[in-house]
C-alpha atoms as a PDB file:
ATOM      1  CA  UNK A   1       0.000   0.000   0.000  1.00  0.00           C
ATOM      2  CA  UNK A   2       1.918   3.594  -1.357  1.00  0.00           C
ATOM      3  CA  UNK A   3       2.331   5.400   1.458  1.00  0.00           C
ATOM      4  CA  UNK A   4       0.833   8.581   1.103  1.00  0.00           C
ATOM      5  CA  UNK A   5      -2.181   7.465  -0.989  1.00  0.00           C
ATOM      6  CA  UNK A   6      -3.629   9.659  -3.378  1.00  0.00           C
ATOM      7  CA  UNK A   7      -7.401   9.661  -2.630  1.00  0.00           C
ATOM      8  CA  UNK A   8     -10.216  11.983  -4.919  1.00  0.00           C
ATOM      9  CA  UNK A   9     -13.161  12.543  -2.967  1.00  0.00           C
ATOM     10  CA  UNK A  10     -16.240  13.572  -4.594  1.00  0.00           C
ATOM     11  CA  UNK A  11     -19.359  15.354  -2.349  1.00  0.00           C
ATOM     12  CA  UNK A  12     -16.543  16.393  -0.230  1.00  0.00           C
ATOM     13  CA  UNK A  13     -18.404  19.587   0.973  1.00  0.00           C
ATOM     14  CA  UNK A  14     -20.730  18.115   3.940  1.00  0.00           C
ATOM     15  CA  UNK A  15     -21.605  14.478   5.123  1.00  0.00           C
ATOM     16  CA  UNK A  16     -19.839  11.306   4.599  1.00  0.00           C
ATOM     17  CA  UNK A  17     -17.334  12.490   1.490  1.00  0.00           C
ATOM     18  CA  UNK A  18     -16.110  15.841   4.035  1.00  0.00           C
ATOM     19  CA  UNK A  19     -15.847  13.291   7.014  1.00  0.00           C
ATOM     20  CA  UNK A  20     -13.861  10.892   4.609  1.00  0.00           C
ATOM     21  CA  UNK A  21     -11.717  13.737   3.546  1.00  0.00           C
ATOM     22  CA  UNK A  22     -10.864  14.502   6.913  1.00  0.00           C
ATOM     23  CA  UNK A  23      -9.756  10.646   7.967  1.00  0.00           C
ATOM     24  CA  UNK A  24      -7.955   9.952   5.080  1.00  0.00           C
ATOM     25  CA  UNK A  25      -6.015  13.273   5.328  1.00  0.00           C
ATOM     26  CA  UNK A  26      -5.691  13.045   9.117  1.00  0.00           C
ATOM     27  CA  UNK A  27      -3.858   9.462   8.553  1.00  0.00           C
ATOM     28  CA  UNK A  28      -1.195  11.126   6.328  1.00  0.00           C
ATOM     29  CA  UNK A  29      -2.849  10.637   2.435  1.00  0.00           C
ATOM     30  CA  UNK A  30      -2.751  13.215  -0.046  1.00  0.00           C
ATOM     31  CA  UNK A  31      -6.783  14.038  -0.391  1.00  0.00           C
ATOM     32  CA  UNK A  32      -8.278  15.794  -3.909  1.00  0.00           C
ATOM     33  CA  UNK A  33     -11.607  17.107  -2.697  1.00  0.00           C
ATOM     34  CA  UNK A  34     -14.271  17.898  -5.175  1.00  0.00           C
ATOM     35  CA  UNK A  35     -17.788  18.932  -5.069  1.00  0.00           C
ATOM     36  CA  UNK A  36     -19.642  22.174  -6.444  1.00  0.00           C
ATOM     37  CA  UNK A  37     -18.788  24.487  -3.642  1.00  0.00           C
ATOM     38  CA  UNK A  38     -15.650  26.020  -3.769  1.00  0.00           C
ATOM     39  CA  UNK A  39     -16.252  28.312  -0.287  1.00  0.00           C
ATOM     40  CA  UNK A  40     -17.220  24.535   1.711  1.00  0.00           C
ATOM     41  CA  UNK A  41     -13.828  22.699   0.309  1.00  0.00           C
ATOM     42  CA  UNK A  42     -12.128  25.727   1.294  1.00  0.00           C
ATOM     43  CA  UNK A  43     -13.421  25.711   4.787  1.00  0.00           C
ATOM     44  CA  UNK A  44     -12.336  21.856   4.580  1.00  0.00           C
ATOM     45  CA  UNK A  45      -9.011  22.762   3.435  1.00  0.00           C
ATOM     46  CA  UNK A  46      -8.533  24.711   6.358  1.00  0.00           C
ATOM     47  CA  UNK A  47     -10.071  22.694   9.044  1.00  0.00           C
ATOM     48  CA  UNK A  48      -7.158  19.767   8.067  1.00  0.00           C
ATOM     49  CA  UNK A  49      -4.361  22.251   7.249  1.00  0.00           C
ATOM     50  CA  UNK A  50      -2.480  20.652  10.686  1.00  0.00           C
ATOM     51  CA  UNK A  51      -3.038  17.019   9.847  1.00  0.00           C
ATOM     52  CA  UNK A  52      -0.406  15.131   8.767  1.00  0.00           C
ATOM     53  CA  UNK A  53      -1.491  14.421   5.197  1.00  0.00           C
ATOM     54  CA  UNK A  54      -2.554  17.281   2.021  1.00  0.00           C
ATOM     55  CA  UNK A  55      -5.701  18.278   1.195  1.00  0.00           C
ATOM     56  CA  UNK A  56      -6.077  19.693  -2.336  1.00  0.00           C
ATOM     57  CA  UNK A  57      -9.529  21.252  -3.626  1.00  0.00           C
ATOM     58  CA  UNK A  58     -10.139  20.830  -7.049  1.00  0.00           C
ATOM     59  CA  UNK A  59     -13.824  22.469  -7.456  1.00  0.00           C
ATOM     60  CA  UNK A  60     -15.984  20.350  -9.554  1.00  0.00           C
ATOM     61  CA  UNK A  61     -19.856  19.000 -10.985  1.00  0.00           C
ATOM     62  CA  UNK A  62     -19.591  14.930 -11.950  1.00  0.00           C
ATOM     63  CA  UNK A  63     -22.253  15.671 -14.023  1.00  0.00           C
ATOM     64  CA  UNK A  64     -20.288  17.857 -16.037  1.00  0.00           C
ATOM     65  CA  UNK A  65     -17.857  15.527 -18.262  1.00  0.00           C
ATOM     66  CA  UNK A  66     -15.874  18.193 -19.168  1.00  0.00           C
ATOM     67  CA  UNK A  67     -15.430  19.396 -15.582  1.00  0.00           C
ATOM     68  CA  UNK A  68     -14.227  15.659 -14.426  1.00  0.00           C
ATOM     69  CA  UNK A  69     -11.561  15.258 -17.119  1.00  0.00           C
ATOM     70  CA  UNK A  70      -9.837  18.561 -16.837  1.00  0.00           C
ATOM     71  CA  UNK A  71      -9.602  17.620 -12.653  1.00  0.00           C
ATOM     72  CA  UNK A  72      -8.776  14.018 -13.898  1.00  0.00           C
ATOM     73  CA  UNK A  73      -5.841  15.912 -15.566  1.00  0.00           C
ATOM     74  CA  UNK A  74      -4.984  18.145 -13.039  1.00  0.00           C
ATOM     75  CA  UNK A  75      -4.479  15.012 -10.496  1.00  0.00           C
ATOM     76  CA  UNK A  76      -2.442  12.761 -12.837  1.00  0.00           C
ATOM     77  CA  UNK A  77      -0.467  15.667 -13.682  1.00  0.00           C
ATOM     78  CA  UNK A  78       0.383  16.692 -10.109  1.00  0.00           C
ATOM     79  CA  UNK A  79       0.425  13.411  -8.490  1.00  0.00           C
ATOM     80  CA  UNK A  80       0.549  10.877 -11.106  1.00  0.00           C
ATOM     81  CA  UNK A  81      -1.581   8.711  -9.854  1.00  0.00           C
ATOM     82  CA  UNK A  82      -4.504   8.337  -8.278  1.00  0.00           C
ATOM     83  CA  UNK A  83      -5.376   5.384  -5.610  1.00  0.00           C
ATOM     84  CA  UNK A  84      -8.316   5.427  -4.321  1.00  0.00           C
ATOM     85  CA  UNK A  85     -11.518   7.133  -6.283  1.00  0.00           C
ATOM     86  CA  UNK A  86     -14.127   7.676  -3.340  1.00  0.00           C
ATOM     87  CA  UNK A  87     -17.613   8.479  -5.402  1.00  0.00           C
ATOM     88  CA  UNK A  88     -19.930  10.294  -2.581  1.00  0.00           C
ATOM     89  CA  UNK A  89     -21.775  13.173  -4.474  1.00  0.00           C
ATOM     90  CA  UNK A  90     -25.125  12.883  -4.490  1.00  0.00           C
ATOM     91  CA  UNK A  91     -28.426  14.231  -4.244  1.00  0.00           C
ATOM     92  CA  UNK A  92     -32.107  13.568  -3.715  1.00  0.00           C
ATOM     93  CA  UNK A  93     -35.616  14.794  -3.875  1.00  0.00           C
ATOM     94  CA  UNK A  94     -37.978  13.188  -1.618  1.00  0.00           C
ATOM     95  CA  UNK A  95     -40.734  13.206  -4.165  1.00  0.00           C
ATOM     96  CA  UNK A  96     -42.959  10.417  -4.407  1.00  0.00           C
ATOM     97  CA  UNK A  97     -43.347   9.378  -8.568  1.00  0.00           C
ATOM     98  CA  UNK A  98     -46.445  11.337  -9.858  1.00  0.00           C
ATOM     99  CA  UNK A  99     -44.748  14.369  -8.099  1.00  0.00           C
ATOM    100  CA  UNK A 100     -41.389  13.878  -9.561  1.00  0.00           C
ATOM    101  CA  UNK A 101     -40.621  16.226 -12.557  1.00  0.00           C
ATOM    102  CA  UNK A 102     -38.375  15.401 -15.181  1.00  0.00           C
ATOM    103  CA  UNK A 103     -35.906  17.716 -14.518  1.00  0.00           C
ATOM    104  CA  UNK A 104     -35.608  16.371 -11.118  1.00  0.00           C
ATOM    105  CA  UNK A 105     -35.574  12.681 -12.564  1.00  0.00           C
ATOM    106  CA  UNK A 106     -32.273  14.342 -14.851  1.00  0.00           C
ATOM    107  CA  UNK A 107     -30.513  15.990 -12.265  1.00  0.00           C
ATOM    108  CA  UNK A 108     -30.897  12.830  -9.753  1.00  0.00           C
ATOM    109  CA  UNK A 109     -29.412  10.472 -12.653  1.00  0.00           C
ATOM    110  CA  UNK A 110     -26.809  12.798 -13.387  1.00  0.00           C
ATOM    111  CA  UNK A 111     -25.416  12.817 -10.205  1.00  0.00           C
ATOM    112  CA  UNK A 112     -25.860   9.543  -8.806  1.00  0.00           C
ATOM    113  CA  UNK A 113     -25.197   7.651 -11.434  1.00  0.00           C
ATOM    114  CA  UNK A 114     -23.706   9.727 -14.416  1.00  0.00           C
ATOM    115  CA  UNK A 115     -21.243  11.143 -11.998  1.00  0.00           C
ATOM    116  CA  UNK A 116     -19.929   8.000 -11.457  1.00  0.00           C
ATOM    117  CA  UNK A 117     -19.540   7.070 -14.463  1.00  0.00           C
ATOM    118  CA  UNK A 118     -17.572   9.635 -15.554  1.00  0.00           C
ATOM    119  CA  UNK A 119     -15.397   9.923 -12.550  1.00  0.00           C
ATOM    120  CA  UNK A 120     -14.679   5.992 -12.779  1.00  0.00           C
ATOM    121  CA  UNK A 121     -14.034   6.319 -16.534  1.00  0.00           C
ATOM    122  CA  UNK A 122     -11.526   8.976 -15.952  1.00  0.00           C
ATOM    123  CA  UNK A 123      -9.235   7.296 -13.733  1.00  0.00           C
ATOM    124  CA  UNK A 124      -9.586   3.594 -14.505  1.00  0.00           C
ATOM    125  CA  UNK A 125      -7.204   3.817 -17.280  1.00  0.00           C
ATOM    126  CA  UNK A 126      -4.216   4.647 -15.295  1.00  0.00           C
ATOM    127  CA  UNK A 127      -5.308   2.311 -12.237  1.00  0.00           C
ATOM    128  CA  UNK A 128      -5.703  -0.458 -15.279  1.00  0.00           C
ATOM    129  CA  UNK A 129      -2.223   0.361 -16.631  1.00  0.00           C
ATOM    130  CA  UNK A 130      -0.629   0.298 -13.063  1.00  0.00           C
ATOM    131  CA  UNK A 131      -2.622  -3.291 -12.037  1.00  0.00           C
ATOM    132  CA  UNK A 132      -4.226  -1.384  -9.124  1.00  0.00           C
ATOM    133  CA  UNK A 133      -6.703   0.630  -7.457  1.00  0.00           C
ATOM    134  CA  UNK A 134      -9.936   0.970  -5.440  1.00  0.00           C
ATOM    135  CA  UNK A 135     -13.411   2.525  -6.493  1.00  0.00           C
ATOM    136  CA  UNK A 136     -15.607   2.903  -3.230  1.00  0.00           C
ATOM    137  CA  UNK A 137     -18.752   4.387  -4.519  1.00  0.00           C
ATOM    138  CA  UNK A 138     -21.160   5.677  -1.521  1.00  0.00           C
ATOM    139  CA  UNK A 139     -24.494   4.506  -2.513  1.00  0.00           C
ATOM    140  CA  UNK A 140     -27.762   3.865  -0.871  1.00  0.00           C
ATOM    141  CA  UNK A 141     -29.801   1.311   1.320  1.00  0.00           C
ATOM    142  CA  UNK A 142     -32.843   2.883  -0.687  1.00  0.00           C
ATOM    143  CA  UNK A 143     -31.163   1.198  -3.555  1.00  0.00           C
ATOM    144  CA  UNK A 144     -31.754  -2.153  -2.474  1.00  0.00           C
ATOM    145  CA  UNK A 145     -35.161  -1.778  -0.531  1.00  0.00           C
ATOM    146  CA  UNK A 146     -38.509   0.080  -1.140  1.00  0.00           C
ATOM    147  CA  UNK A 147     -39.176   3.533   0.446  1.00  0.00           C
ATOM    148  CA  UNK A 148     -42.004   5.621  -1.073  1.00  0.00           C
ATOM    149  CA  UNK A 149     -40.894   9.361  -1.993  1.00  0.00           C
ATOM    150  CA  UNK A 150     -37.764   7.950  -3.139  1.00  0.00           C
ATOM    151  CA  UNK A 151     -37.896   6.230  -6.687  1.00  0.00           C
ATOM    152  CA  UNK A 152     -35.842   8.121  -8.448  1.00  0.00           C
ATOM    153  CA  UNK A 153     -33.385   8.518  -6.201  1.00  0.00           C
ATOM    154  CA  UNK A 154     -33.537   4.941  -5.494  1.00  0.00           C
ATOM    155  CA  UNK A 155     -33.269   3.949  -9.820  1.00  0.00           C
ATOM    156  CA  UNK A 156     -30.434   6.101  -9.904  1.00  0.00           C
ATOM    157  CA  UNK A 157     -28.611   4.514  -6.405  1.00  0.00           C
ATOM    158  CA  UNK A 158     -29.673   1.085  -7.997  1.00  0.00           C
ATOM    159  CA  UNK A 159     -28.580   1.486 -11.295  1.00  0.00           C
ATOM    160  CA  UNK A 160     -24.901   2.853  -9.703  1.00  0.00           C
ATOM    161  CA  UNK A 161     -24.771  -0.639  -8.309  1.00  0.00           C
ATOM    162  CA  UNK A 162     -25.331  -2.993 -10.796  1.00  0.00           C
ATOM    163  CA  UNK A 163     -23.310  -0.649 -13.195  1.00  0.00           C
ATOM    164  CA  UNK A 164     -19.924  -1.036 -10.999  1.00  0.00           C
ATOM    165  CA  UNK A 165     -21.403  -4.486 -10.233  1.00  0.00           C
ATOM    166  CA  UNK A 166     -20.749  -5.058 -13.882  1.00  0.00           C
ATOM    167  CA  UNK A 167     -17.387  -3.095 -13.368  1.00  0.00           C
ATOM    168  CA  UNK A 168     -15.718  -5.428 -10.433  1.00  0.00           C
ATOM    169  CA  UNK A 169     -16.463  -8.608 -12.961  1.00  0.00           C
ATOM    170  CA  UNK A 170     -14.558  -6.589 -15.649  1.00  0.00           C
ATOM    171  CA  UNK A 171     -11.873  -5.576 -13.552  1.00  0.00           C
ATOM    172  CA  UNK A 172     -11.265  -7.951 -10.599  1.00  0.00           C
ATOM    173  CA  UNK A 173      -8.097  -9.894 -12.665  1.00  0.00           C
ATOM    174  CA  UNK A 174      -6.435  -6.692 -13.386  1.00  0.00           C
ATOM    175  CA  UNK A 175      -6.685  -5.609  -9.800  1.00  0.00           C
ATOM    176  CA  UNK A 176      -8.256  -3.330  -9.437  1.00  0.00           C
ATOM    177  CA  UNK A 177     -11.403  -3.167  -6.294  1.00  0.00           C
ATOM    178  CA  UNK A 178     -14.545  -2.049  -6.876  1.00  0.00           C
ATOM    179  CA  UNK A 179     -16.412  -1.666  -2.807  1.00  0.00           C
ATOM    180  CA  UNK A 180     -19.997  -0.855  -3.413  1.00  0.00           C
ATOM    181  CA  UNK A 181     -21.328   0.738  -0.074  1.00  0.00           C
ATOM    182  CA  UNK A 182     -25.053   1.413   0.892  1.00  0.00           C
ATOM    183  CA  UNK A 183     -25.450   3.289   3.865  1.00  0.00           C
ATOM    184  CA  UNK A 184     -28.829   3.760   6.254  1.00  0.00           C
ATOM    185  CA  UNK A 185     -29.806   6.824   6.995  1.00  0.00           C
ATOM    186  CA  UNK A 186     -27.081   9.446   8.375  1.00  0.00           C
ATOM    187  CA  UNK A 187     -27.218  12.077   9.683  1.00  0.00           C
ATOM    188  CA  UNK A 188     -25.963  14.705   6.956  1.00  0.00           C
ATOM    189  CA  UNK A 189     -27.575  17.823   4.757  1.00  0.00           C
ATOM    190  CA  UNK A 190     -29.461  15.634   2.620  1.00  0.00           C
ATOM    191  CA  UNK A 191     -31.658  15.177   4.819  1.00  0.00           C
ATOM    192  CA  UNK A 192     -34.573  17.977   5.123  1.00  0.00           C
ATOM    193  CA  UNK A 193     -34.064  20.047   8.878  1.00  0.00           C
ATOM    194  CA  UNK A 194     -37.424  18.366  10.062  1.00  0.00           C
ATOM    195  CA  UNK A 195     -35.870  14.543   9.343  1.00  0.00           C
ATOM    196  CA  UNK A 196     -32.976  16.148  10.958  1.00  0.00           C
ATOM    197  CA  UNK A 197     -34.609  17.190  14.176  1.00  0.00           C
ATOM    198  CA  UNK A 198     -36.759  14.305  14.572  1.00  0.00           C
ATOM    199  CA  UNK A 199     -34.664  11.422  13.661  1.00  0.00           C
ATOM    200  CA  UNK A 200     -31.142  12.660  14.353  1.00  0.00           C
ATOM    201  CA  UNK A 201     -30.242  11.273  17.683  1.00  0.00           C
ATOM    202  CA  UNK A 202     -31.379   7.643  15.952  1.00  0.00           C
ATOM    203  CA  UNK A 203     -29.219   8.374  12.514  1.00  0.00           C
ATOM    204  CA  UNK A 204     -25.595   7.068  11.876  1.00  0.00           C
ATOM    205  CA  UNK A 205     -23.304   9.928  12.307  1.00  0.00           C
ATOM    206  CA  UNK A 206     -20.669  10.809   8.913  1.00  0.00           C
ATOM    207  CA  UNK A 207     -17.327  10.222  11.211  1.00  0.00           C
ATOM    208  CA  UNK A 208     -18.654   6.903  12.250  1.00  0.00           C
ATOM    209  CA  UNK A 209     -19.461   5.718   8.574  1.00  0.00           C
ATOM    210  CA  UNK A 210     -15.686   7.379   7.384  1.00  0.00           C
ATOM    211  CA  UNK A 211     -14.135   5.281  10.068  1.00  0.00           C
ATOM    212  CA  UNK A 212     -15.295   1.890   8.744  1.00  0.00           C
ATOM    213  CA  UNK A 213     -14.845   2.720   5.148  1.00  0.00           C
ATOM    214  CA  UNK A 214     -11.274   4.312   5.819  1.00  0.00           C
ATOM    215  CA  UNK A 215     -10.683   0.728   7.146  1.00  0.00           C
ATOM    216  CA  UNK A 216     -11.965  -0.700   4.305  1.00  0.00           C
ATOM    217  CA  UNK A 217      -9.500   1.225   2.284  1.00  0.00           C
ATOM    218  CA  UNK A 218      -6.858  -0.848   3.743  1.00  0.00           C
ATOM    219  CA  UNK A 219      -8.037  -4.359   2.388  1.00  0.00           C
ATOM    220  CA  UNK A 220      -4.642  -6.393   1.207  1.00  0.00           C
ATOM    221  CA  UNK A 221      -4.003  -6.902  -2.145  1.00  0.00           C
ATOM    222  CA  UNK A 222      -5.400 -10.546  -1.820  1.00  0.00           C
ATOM    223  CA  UNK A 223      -8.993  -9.787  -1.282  1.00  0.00           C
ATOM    224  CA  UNK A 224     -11.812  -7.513  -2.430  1.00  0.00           C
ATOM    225  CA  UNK A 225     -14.344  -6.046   0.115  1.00  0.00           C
ATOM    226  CA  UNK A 226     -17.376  -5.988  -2.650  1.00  0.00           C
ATOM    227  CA  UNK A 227     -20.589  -5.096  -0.899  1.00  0.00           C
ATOM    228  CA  UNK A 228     -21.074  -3.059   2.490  1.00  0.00           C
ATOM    229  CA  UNK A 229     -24.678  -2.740   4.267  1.00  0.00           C
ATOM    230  CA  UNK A 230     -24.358   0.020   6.986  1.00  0.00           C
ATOM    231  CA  UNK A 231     -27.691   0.513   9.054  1.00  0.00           C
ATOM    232  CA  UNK A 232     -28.970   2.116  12.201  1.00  0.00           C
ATOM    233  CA  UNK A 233     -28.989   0.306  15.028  1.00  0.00           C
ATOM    234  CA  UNK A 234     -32.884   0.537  15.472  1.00  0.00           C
ATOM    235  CA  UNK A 235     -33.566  -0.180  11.568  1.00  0.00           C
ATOM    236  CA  UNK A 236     -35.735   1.890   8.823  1.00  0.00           C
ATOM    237  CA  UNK A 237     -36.660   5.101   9.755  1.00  0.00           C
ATOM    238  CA  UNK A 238     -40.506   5.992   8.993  1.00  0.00           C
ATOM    239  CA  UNK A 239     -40.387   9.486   7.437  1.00  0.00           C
END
């Protein structure tokens, strides 16, 4: 394991990718963080400047394919290399289906699942070329069961899956890890203030999620950690 890793982080701004940021750079990695807001990385930039590892913001939309290659660019370039792709942007509209526009169904799929493909795409060439790497893509429980106000969220979190599903068969023999995680409710900004208020002291907490998947990171070469279920303790939460 190269010792410091280089580590992208996407949705690095608030919740589980800014909590991720923080281990990984805290145990001495070199951390690109990406996500839309350049004032929130900045803030995150600053909060780690006295950790031992580097935090370097590279401002950026996974929709936006453009956007992802030219920080694809800027990392190779820099650090020639990149290690570990963690894929946590995301967003969500809790809409049930009649109520669901199509420009939220577009900007749901571009996210969840666009964005990852383009991310992926951009680095897997060079993790292919070097015979390893890890994708950890931060996906959804609602992915995998049925909550109403959630189905396109849920198609897009779903679709992620079995498309890096398809990805670890592809890849597996070249070495290259593919950890598909799909996390119960936490407690992060996704979540409306109400959900927040009410359901917060029962919700999984970003630093607690980080800590297993930072551990995760660490997997020797001679297995692959494919599929992670995290839940509350006390199960579903009825919003």
């Amino acid at each position: 394991m190269p010792s410091p890793r280089i580590v992208w982080i996407t949705g690095a701004s608030s919740g589980i990718g800014r909590s991720l940021a923080q281990i990984f750079v805290l145990h001495g990695d070199t951390v690109v963080a990406s996500a839309r807001r350049k004032s929130h990385l900045e803030e995150l930039k600053k909060e780690v400047s006295s950790s031992s590892g580097l935090c370097r913001i590279c401002p950026c939309d996974v929709g936006d394919e453009s956007q992802v290659a030219s920080v694809a660019e800027i990392i190779l370039k820099e650090f020639g290399q990149v290690d570990v792709l963690v894929n946590c942007a995301g967003i969500t509209y809790f809409k049930d289906f009649s109520g669901t526009t199509t420009q939220e169904f577009d900007e749901l799929v571009r996210t969840n699942l666009r964005g990852l493909f383009l991310t992926t795409k951009s680095v897997l060439p060079d993790m292919l070329k070097r015979g390893t790497g890890i994708v950890m893509n931060i996906l959804s429980y609602a992915g995998k069961a049925t909550y109403t106000g959630s189905s396109a969220y849920a198609a897009a979190k779903a679709g992620a899956e079995a498309m890096m599903d398809v990805l670890r068969a592809e890849t597996r023999d070249k070495g290259i890890k593919i950890v598909n995680v799909s996390p119960g409710a936490v407690m992060t900004p996704i979540w409306h203030p109400k959900h927040q208020e009410r359901y917060g002291h029962i919700m999984m907490k970003p630093a607690e999620i980080a800590k297993v998947l930072y551990d995760i990171s660490l997997q020797p070469a001679s297995m692959m950690i494919e599929d992670i279920i995290i839940r509350p303790q006390v199960g579903d939460l009825k919003v």
